[in-house]
C-alpha atoms as a PDB file:
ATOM      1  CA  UNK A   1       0.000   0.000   0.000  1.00  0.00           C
ATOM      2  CA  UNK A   2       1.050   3.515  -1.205  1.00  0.00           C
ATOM      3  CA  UNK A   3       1.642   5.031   2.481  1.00  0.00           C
ATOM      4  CA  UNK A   4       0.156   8.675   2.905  1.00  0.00           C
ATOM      5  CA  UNK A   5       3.527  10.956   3.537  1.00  0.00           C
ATOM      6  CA  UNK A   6       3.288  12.976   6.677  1.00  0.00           C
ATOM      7  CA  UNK A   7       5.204  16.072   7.824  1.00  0.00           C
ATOM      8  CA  UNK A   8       5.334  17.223  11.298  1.00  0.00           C
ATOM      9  CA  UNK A   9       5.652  20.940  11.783  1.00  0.00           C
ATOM     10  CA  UNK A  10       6.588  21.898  15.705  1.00  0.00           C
ATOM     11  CA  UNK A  11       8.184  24.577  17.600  1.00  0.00           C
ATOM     12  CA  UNK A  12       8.891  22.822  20.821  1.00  0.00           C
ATOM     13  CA  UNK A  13      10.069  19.401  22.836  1.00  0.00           C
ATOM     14  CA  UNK A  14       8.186  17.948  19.920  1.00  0.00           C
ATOM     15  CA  UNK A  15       5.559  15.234  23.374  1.00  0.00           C
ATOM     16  CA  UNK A  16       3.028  14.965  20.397  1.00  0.00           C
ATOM     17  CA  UNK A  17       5.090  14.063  17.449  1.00  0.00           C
ATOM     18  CA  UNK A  18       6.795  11.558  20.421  1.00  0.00           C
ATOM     19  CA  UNK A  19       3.194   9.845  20.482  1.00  0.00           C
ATOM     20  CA  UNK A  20       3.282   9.835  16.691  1.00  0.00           C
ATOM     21  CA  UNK A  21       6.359   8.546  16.366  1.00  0.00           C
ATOM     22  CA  UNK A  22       5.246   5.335  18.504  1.00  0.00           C
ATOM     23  CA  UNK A  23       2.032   5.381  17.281  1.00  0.00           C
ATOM     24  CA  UNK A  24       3.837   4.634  13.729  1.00  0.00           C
ATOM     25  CA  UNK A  25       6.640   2.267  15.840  1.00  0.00           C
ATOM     26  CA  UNK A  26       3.060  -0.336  17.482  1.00  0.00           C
ATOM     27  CA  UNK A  27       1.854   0.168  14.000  1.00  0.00           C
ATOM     28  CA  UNK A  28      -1.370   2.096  15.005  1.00  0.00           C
ATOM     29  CA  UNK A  29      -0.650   4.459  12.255  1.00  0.00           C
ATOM     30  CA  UNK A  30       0.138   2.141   9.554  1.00  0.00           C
ATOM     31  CA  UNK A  31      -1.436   4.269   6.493  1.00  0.00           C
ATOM     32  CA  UNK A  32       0.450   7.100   7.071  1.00  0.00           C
ATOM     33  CA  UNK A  33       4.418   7.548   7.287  1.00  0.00           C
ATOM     34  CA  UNK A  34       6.085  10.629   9.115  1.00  0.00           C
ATOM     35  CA  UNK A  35       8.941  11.597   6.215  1.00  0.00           C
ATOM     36  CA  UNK A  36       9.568  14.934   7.649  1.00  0.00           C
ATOM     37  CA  UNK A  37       9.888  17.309  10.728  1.00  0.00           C
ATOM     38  CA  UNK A  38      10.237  20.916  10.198  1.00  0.00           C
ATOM     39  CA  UNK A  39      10.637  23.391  13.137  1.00  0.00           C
ATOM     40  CA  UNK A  40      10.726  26.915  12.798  1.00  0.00           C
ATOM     41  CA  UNK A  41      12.827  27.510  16.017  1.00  0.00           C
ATOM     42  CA  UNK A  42      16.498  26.739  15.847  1.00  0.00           C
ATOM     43  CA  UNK A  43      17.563  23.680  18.413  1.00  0.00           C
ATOM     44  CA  UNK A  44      13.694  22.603  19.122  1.00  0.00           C
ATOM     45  CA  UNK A  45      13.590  19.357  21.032  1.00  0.00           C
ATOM     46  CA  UNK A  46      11.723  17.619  18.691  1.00  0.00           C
ATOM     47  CA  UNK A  47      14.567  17.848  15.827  1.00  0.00           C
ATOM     48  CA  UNK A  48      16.327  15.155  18.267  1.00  0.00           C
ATOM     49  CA  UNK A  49      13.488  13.136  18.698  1.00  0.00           C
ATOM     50  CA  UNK A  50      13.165  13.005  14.845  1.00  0.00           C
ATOM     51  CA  UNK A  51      16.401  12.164  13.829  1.00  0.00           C
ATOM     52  CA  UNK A  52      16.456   9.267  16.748  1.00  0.00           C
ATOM     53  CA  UNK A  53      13.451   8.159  14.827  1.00  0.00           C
ATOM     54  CA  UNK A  54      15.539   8.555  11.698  1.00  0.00           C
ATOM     55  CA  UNK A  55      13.455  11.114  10.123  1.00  0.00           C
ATOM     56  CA  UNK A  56      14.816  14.060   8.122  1.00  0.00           C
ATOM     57  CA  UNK A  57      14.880  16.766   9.627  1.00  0.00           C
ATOM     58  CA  UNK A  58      14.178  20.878   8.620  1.00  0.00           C
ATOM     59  CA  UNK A  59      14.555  23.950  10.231  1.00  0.00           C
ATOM     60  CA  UNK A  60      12.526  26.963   8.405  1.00  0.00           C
ATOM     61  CA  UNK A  61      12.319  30.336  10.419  1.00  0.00           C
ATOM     62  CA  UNK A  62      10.650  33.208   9.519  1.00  0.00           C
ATOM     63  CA  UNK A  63      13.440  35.764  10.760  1.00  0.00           C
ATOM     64  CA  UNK A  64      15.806  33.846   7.694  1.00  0.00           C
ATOM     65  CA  UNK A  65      13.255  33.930   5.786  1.00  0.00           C
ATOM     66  CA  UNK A  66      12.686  37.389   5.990  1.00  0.00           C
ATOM     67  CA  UNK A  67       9.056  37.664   7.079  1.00  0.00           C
ATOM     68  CA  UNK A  68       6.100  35.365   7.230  1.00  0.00           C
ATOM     69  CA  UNK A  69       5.277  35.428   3.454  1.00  0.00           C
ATOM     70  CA  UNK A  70       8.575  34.308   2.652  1.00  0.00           C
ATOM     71  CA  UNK A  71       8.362  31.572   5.299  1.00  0.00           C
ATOM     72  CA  UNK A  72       5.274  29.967   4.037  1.00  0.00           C
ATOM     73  CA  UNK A  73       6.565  30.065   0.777  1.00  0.00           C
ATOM     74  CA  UNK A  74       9.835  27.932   1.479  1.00  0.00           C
ATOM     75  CA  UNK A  75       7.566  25.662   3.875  1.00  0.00           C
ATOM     76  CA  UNK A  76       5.721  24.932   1.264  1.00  0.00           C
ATOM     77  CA  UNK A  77       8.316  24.644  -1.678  1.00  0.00           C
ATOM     78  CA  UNK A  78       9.752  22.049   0.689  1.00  0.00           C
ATOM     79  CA  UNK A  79       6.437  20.153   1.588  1.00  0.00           C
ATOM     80  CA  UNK A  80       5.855  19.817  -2.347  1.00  0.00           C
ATOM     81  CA  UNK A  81       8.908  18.878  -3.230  1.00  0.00           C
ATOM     82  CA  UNK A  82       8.281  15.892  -0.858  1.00  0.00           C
ATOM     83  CA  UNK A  83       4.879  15.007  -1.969  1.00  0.00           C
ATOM     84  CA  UNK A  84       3.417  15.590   1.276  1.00  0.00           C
ATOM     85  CA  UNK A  85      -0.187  14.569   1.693  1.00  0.00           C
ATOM     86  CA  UNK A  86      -0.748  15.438   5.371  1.00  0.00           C
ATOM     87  CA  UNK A  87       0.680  18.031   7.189  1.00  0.00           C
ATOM     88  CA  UNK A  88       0.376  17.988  11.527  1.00  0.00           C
ATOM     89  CA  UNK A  89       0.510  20.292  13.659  1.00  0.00           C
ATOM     90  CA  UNK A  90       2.472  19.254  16.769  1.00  0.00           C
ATOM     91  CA  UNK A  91       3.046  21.942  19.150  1.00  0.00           C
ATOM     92  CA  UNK A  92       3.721  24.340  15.796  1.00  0.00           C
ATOM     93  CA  UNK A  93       3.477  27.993  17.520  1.00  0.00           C
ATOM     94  CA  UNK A  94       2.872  29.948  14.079  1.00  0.00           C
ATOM     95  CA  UNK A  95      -0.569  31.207  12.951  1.00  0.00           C
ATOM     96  CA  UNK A  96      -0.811  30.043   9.046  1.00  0.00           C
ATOM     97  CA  UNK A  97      -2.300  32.502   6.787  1.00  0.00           C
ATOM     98  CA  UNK A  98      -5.168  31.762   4.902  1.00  0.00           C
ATOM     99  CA  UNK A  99      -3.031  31.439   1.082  1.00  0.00           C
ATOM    100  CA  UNK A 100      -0.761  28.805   3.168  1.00  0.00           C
ATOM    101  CA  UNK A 101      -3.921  26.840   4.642  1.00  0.00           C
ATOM    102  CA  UNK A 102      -6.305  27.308   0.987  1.00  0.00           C
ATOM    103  CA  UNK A 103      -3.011  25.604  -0.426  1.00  0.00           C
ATOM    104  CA  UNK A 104      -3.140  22.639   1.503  1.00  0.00           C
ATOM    105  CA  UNK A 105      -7.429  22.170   2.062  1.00  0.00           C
ATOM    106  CA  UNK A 106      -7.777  19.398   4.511  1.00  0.00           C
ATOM    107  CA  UNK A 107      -4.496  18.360   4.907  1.00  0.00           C
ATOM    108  CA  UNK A 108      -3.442  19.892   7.722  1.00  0.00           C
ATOM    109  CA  UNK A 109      -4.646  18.770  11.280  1.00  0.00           C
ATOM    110  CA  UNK A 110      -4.126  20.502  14.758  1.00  0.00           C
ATOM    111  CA  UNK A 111      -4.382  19.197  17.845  1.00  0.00           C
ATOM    112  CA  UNK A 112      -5.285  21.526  20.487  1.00  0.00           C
ATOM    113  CA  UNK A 113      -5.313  21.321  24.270  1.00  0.00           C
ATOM    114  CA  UNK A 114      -9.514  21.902  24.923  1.00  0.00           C
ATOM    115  CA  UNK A 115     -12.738  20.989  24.013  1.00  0.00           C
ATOM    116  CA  UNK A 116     -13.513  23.334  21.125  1.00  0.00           C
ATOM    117  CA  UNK A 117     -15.479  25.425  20.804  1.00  0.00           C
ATOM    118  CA  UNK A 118     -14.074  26.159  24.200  1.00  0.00           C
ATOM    119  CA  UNK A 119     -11.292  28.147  25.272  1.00  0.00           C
ATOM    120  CA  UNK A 120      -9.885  28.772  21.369  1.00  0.00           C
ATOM    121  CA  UNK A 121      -8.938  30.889  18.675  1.00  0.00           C
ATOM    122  CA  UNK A 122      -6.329  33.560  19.019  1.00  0.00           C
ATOM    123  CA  UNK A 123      -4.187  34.125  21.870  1.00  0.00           C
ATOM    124  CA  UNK A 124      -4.902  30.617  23.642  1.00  0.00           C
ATOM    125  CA  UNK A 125      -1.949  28.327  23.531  1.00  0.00           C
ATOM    126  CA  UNK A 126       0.183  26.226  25.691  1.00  0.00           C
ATOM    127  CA  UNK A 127      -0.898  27.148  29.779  1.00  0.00           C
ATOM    128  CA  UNK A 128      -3.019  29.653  28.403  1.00  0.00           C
ATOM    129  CA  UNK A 129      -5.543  27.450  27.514  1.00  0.00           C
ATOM    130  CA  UNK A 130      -5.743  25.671  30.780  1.00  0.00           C
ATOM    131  CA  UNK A 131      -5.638  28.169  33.303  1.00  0.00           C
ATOM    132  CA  UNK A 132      -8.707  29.803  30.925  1.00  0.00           C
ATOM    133  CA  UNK A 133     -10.256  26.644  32.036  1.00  0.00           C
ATOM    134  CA  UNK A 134      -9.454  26.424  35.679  1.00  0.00           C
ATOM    135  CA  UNK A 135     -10.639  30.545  35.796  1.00  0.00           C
ATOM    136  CA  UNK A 136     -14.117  29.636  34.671  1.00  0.00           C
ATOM    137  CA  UNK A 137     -14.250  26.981  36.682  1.00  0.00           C
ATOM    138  CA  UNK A 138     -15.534  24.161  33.863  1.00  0.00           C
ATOM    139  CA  UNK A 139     -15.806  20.783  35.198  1.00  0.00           C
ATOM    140  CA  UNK A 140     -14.497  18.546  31.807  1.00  0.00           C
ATOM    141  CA  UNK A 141     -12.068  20.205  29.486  1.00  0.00           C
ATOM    142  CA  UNK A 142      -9.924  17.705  27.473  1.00  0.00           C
ATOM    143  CA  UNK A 143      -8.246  17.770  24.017  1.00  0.00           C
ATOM    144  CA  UNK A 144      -9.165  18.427  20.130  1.00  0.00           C
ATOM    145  CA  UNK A 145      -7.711  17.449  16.642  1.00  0.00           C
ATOM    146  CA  UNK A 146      -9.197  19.466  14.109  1.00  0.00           C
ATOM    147  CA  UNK A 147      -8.176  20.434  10.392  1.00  0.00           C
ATOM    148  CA  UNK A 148      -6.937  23.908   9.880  1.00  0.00           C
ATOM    149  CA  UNK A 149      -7.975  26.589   7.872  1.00  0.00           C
ATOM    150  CA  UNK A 150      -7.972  30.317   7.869  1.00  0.00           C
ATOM    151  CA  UNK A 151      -9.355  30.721  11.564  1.00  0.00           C
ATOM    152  CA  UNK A 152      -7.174  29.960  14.231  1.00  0.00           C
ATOM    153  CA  UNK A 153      -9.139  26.292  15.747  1.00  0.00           C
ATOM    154  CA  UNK A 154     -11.375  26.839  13.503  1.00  0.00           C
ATOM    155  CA  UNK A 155     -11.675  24.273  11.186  1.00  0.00           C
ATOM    156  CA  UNK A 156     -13.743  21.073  10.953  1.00  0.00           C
ATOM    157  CA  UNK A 157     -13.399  18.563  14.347  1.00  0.00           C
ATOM    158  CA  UNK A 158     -12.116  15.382  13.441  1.00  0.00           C
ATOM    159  CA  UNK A 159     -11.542  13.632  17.327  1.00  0.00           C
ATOM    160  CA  UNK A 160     -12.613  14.875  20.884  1.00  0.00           C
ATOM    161  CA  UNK A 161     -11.539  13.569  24.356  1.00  0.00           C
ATOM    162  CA  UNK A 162     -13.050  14.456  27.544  1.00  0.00           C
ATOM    163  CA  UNK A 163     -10.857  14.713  30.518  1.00  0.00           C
ATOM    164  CA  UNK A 164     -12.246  16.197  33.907  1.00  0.00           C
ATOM    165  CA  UNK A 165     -10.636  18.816  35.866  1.00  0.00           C
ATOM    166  CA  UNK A 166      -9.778  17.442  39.659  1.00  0.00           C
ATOM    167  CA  UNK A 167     -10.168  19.992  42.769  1.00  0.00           C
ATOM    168  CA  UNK A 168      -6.549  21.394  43.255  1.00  0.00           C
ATOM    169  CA  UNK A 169      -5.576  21.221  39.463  1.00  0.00           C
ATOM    170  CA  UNK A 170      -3.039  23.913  38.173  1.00  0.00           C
ATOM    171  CA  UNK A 171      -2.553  25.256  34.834  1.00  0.00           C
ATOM    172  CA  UNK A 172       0.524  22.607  35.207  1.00  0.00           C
ATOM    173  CA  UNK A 173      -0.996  19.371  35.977  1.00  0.00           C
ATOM    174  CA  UNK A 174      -4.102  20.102  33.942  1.00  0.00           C
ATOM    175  CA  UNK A 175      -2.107  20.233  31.410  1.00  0.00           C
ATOM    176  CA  UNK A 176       0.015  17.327  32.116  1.00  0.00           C
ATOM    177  CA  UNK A 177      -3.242  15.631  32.667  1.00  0.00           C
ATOM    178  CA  UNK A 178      -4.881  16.686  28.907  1.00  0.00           C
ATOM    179  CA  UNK A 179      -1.584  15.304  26.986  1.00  0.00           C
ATOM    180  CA  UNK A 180      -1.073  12.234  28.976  1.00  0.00           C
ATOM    181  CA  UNK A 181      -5.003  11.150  28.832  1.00  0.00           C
ATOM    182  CA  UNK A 182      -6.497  13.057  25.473  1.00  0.00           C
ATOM    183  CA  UNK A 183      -3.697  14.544  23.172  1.00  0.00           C
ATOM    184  CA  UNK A 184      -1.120  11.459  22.459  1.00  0.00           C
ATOM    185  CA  UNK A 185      -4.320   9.344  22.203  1.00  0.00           C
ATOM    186  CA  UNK A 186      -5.870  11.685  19.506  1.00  0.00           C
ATOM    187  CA  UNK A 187      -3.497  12.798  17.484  1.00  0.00           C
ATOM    188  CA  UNK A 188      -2.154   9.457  16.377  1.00  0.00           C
ATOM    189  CA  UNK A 189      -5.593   8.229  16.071  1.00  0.00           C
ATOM    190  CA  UNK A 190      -6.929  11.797  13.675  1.00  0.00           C
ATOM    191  CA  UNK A 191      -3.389  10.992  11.977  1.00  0.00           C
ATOM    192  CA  UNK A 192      -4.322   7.425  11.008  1.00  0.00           C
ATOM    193  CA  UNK A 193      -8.059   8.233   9.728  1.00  0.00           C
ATOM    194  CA  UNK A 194      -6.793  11.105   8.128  1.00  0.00           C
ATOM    195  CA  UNK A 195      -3.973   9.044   6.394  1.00  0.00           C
ATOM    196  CA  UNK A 196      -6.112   6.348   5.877  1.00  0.00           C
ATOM    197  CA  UNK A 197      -8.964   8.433   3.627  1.00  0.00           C
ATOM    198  CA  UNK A 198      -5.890  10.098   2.117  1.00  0.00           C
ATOM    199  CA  UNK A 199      -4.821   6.760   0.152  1.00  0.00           C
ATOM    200  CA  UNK A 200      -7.900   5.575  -0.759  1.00  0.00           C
ATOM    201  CA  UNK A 201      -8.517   9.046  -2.386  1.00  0.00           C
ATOM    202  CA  UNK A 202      -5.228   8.218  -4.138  1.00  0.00           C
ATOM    203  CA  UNK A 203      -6.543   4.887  -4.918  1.00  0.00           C
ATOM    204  CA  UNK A 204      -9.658   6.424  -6.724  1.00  0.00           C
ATOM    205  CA  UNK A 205      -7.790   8.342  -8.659  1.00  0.00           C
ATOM    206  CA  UNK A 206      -5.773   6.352  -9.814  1.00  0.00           C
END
């Protein structure tokens, strides 16, 4: 089977493209195979996780680039000169603009650290979004892959998890919590449906 070719994009110590680099090792994501890891911050984590994994490695930032146009532009040079078909999110810390996202119409998921529509869309990231949570005091928060598009966590939902919120949470364990019990469960799962419909949309056309 023609394997859908993913590229990782992340900014950080790269905990989600960990869980999607053993999701690929047990063979849970079988229809999809990570060929590529860009960050756009210089010694990221994740770039050593990648190339332990024996993936090729990227780094793209938008200060060499000379601005954000010009940094979407290389990305995506490089993506099509790969043949990418899927494109995740992992920890990425960029907004993409709408001419990168129209480019690449669902193909690129997200996974982000609530239960949209809750506590999303510009300016919640990282802690942020949990200590939104603990502030209103919800109950259940928990973790979302969705596809991207123009609006920051806006795009369609692909996979929800629940988790609940236990008295004496902080932002820290919360968030802890929501990787360990909803995000590295997700993302591999959204990455192998996603890969999955990808090849037999190849297959069809064909």
């Amino acid at each position: 089977m023609n394997k859908a070719r993913i590229a990782v994009l992340v900014s950080g110590g790269g905990t989600n493209l960990q869980a999607l680099i053993d999701a690929q090792a047990s063979g849970l994501l079988h229809s999809g195979e990570i060929v590529l890891v860009v960050s756009n911050k210089e010694g990221a984590y994740a770039l050593e996780r990648a190339a332990r994994a024996g993936i090729e490695t990227l780094v793209l930032t938008r200060k060499a680039c000379g601005g954000q146009e010009a940094f979407e532009q290389a990305l995506a040079a490089e993506l099509t000169k790969r043949q990418i078909d899927l494109i995740i999110l992992a920890g990425f810390m960029s907004i993409l603009s709408e001419g990168f996202t129209s480019r690449f119409e669902n193909r690129i998921i997200n996974v982000h650290p609530a239960l949209i529509p809750s506590f999303c869309g510009k300016g919640f990231y990282g802690l942020k979004v949990h200590e939104a949570a603990l502030a209103y005091g919800v109950k259940v928060t928990g973790a979302t892959v969705h596809f991207v598009n123009e609006v920051p966590d806006g795009g369609r939902i692909i996979l929800q998890k629940a988790v609940d919120i236990l008295p004496g949470d902080t932002p820290e364990t919360l968030q802890r919590r929501v990787m360990e019990q909803a995000e590295w469960i997700l993302l591999p799962q959204a990455a192998e449906q996603v890969s999955a419909e990808i090849c037999k949309e190849k297959e069809n056309n064909t």
